[in-house]
Protein backbone atom coordinates (compact mmCIF):
# COMPACT_ATOMS: atom_id res chain seq x y z
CA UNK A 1 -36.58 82.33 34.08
CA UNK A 2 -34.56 82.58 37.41
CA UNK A 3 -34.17 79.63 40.33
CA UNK A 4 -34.05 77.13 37.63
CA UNK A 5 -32.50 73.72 38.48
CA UNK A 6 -30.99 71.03 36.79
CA UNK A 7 -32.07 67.24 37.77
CA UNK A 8 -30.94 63.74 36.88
CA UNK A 9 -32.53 60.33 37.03
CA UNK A 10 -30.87 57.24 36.98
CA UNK A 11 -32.75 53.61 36.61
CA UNK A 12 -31.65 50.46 37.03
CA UNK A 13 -33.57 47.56 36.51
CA UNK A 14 -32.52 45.49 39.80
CA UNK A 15 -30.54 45.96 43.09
CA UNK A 16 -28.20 43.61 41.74
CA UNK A 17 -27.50 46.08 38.72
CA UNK A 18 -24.50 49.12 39.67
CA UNK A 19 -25.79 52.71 38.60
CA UNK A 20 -22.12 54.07 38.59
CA UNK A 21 -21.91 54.83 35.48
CA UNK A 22 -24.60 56.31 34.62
CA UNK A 23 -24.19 58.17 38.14
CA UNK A 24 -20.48 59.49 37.30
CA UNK A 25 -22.07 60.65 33.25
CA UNK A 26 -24.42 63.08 34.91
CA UNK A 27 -22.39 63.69 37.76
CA UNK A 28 -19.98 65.08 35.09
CA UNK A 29 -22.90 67.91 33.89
CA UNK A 30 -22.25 69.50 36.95
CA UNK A 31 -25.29 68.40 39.17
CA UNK A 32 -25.58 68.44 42.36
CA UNK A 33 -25.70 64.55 43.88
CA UNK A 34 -28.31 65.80 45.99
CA UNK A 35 -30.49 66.36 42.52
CA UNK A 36 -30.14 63.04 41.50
CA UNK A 37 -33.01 60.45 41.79
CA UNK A 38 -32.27 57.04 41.43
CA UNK A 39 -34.75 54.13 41.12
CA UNK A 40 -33.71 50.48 41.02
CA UNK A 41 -36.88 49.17 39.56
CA UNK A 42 -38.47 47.30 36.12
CA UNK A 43 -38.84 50.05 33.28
CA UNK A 44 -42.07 48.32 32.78
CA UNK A 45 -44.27 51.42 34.28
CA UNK A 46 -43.23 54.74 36.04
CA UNK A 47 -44.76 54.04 39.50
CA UNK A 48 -41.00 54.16 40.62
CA UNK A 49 -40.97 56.12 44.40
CA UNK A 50 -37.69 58.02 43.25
CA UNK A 51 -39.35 59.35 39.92
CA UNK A 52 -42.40 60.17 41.21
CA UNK A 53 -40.61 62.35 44.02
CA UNK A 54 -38.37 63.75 41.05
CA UNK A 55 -41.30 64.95 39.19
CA UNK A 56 -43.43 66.69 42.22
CA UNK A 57 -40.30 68.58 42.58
CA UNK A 58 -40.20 69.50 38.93
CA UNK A 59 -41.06 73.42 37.95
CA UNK A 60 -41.36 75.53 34.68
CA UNK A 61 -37.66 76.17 32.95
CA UNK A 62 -36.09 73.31 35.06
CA UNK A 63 -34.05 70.45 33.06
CA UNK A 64 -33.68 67.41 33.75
CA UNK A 65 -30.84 64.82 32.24
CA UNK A 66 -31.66 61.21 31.46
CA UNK A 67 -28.70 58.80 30.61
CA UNK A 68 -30.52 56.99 27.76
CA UNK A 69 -34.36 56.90 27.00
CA UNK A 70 -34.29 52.90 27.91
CA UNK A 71 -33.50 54.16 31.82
CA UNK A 72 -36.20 56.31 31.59
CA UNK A 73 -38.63 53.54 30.86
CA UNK A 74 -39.17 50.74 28.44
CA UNK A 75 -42.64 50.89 28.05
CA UNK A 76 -43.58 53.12 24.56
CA UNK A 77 -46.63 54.44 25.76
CA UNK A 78 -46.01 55.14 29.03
CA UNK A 79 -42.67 56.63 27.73
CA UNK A 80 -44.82 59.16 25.69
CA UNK A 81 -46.71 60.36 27.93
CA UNK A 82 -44.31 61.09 30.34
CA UNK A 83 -42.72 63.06 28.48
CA UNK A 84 -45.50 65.37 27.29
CA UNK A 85 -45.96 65.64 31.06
CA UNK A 86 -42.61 67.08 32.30
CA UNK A 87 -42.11 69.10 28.63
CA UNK A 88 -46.18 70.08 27.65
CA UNK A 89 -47.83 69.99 31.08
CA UNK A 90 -44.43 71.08 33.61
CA UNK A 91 -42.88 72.87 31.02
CA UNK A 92 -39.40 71.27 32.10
CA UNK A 93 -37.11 70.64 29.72
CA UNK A 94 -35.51 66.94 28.63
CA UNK A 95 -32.02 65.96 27.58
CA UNK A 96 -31.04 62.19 26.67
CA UNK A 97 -27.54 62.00 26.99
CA UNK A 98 -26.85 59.28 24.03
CA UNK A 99 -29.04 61.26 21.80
CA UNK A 100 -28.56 64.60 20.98
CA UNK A 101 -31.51 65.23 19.11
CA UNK A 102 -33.26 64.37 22.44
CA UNK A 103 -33.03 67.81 24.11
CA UNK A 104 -35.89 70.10 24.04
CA UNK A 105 -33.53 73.01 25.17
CA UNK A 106 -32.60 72.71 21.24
CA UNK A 107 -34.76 72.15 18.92
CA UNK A 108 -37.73 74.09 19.64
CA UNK A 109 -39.31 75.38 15.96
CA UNK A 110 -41.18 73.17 13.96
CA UNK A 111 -38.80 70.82 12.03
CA UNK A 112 -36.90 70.50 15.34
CA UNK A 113 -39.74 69.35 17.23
CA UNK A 114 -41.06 67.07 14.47
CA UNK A 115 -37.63 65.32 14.55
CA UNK A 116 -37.09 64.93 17.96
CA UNK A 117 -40.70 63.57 18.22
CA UNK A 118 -40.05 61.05 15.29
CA UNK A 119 -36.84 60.05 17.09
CA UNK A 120 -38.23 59.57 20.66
CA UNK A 121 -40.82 57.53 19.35
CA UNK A 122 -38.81 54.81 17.57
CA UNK A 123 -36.76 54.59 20.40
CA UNK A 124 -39.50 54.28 23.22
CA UNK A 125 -40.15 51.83 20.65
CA UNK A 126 -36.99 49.81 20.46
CA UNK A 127 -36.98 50.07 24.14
CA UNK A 128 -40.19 48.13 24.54
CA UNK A 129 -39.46 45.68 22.02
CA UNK A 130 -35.95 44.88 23.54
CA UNK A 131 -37.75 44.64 27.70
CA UNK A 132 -40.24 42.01 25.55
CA UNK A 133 -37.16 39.88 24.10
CA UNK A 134 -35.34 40.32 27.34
CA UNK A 135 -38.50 38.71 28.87
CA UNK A 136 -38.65 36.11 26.10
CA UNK A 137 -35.55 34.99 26.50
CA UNK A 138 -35.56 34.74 30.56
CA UNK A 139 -38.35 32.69 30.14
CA UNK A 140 -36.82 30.35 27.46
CA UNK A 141 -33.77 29.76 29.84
CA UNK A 142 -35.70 28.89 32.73
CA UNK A 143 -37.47 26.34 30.80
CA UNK A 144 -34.38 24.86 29.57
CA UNK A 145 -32.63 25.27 32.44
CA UNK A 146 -35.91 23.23 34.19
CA UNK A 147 -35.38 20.12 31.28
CA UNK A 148 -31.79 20.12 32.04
CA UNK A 149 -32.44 19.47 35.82
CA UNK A 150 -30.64 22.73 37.00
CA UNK A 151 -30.77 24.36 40.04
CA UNK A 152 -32.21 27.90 39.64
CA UNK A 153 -31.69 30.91 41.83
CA UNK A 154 -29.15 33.66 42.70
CA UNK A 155 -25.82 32.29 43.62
CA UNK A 156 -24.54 32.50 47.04
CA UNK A 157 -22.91 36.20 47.69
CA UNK A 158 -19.21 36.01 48.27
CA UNK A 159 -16.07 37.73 47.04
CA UNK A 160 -15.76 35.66 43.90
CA UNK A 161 -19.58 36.57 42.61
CA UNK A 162 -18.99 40.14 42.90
CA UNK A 163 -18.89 42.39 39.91
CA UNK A 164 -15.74 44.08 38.61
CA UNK A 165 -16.86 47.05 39.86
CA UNK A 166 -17.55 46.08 43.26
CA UNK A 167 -14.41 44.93 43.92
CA UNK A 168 -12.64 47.66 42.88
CA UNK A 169 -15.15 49.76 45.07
CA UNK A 170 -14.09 47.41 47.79
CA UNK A 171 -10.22 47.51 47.21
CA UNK A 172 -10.02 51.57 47.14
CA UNK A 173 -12.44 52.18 49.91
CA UNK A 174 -11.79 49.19 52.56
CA UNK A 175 -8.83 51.73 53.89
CA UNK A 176 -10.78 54.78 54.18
CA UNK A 177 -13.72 52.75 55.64
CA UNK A 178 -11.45 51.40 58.88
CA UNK A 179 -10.00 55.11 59.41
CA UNK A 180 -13.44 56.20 59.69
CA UNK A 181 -13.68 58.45 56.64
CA UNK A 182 -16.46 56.81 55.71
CA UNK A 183 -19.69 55.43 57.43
CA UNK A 184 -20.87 51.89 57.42
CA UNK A 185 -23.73 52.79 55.45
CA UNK A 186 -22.10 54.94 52.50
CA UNK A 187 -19.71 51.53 51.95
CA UNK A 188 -22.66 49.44 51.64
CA UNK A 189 -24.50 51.82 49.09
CA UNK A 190 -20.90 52.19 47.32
CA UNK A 191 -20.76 48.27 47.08
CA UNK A 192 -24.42 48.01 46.64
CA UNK A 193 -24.83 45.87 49.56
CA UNK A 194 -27.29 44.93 52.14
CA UNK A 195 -26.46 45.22 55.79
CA UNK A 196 -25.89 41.27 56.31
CA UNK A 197 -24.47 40.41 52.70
CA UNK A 198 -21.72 43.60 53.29
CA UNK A 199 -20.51 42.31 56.48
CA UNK A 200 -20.20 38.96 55.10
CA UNK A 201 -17.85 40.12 51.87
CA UNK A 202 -16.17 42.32 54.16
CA UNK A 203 -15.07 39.21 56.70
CA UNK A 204 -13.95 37.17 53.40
CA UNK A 205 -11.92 40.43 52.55
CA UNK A 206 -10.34 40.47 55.36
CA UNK A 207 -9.29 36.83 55.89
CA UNK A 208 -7.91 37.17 52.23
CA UNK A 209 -5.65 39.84 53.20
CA UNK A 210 -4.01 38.00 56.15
């Protein structure tokens, strides 16, 4: 089939979480960064704006590359379903990038499909089991974190609380960012900032370099 394309779709569960790497994995397939959809949402359901968008644009023979089936979603059901959508329904194609037996551009005769069907099961699975301990255990620390008289809530933004990641981000595109080769607004996404909090870091930056 001709005028085929080639998607990705990247989820993380928070804005506080960095989608780099999963961004430079699928970046590495050769797809366009325009064909990349990106949600920064709870795998808890697929009423995500960005994956809804990616599957209206969806069409027969297209594929489209997830990082792991636990980005896709963490809900087993919901998982499922999906899936028959875009491969049944679309008639897109699927690859999971930690699991090889995950790609329907593969293993399409009988044995193949049975396998890859067992296998995306257990893990849609695993994946909802894991969001439920992950749940669990947020709610066990806030109750002992409540007993223990501590204060709860995000700590304050500054140059110390960033990730690794971000400050790397920070240290090899400051430069660029001053001469202009860069917007504003592509630094903040880079950092994963908001307006106000990317200002801030970038005035404790620059008193730390004086």
């Amino acid at each position: 089939m001709t005028n085929t394309k080639i998607f990705g779709y990247i989820r993380v569960s928070s804005k506080d979480q960095n989608e780099l790497r999963q961004k430079a994995d699928i970046l590495n397939e050769g797809i366009d960064e325009r064909d990349i959809y990106i949600d920064k949402l709870s795998g808890k359901d697929f009423d995500r704006p960005q994956y809804q968008l990616l599957k209206r644009n969806l069409r027969e023979g297209d594929l489209l590359y997830i990082h792991s089936i636990d980005r896709f979603g963490r809900n087993s059901r919901e998982i499922l379903k999906e899936w028959k959508d875009i491969t049944e329904f679309i008639k897109a194609d699927i690859k999971v990038m930690d699991m090889p037996l995950l790609d329907t551009t593969q293993y399409k005769d009988t044995l193949g499909t049975f396998v890859s069907d067992l296998v995306l099961q257990v893990l849609s699975f695993v994946a909802e089991r894991e969001r439920e301990n992950i749940n669990k255990r947020q709610k066990e620390g806030i109750l002992l974190a409540k007993k223990e008289g501590k204060h709860l809530g995000r700590p304050k933004l500054n140059l110390d609380t960033l990730s690794n990641v971000q400050k790397e981000t920070l240290e090899m595109n400051y430069g660029r960012w001053k001469a202009g080769g860069i917007k504003g607004v592509e630094f903040m996404e880079l950092l994963d900032l908001k307006k106000n909090s990317f200002y801030k870091i970038i005035k404790q930056f620059e008193e730390q370099q004086r």
